[in-house]
Protein backbone atom coordinates (compact mmCIF):
# COMPACT_ATOMS: atom_id res chain seq x y z
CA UNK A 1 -132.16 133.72 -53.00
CA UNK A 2 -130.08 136.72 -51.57
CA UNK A 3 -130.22 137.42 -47.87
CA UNK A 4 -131.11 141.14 -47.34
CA UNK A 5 -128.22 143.65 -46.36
CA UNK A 6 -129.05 145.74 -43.42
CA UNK A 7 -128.30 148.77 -46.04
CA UNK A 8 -131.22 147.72 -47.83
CA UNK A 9 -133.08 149.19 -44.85
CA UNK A 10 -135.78 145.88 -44.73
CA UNK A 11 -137.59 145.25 -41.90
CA UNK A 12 -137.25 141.98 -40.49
CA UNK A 13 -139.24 139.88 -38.48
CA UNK A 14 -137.28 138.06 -35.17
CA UNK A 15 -138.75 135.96 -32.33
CA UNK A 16 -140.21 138.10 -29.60
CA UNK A 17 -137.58 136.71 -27.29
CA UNK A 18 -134.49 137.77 -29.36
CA UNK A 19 -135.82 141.50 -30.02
CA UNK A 20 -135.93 141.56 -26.08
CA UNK A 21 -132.62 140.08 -25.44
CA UNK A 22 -131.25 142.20 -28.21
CA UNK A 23 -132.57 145.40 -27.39
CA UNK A 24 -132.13 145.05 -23.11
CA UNK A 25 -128.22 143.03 -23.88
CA UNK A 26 -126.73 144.56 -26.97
CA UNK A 27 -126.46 140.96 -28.41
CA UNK A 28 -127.26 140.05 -32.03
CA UNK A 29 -130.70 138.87 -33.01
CA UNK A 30 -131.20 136.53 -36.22
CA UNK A 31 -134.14 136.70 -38.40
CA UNK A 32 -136.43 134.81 -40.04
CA UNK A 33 -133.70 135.16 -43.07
CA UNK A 34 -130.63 134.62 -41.20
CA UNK A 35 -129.57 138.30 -41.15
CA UNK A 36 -128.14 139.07 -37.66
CA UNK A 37 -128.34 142.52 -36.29
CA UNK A 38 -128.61 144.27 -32.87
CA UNK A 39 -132.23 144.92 -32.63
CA UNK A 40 -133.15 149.19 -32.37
CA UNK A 41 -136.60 148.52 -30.79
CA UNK A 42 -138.44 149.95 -33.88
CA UNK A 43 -141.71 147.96 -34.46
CA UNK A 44 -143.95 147.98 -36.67
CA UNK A 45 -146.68 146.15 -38.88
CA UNK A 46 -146.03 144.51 -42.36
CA UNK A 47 -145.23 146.99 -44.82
CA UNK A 48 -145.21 150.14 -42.75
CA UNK A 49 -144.89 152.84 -44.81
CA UNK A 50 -143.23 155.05 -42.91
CA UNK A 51 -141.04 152.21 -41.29
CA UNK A 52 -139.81 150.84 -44.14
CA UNK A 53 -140.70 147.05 -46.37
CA UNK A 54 -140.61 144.14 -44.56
CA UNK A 55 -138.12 141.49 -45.84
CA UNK A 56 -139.30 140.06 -48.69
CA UNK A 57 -137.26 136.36 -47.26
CA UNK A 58 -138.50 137.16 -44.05
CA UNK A 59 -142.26 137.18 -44.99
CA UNK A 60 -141.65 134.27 -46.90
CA UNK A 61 -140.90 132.71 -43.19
CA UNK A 62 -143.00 134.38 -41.84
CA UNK A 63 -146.24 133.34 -44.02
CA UNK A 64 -145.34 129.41 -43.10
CA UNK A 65 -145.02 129.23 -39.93
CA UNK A 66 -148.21 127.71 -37.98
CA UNK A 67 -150.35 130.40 -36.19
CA UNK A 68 -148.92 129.31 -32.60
CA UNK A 69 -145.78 129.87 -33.95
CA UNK A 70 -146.28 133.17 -36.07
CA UNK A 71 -147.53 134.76 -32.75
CA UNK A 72 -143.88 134.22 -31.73
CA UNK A 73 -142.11 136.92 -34.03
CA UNK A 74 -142.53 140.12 -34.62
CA UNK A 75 -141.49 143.24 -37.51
CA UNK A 76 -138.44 144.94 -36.38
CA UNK A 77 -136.28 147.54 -37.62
């Protein structure tokens, strides 16, 4: 499977601890994917229309992990 290109304007979802870092130090978060990116602080839930679609890799991930550890990412932009 291809790893989304941030051109193809996905939304991806990234531990809650790397969208922080990302967003407050400028440093790269990874996804659930592997795509690394500086994190813009845009939220939102799966599939937000007027966000964008969330990774289709990424909800794949996403859809695995236990509860505990689902609570631990989030949708970014």
């Amino acid at each position: 499977m291809t790893v989304p290109k941030p051109s193809d304007n996905y939304l991806h979802y990234v531990k809650k601890s790397d969208i922080v870092r990302s967003t407050v130090e400028g440093t790269e978060a990874t996804a659930l994917c592997g795509e690394c990116f500086v994190a813009c602080g845009l939220t939102g839930a799966q599939g937000s229309a007027e966000l964008g679609e969330v990774c289709p890799i990424c909800l794949g991930e996403y859809l695995t992990l236990s509860p505990g550890r689902s609570a631990q990412s989030k949708v970014v932009a």
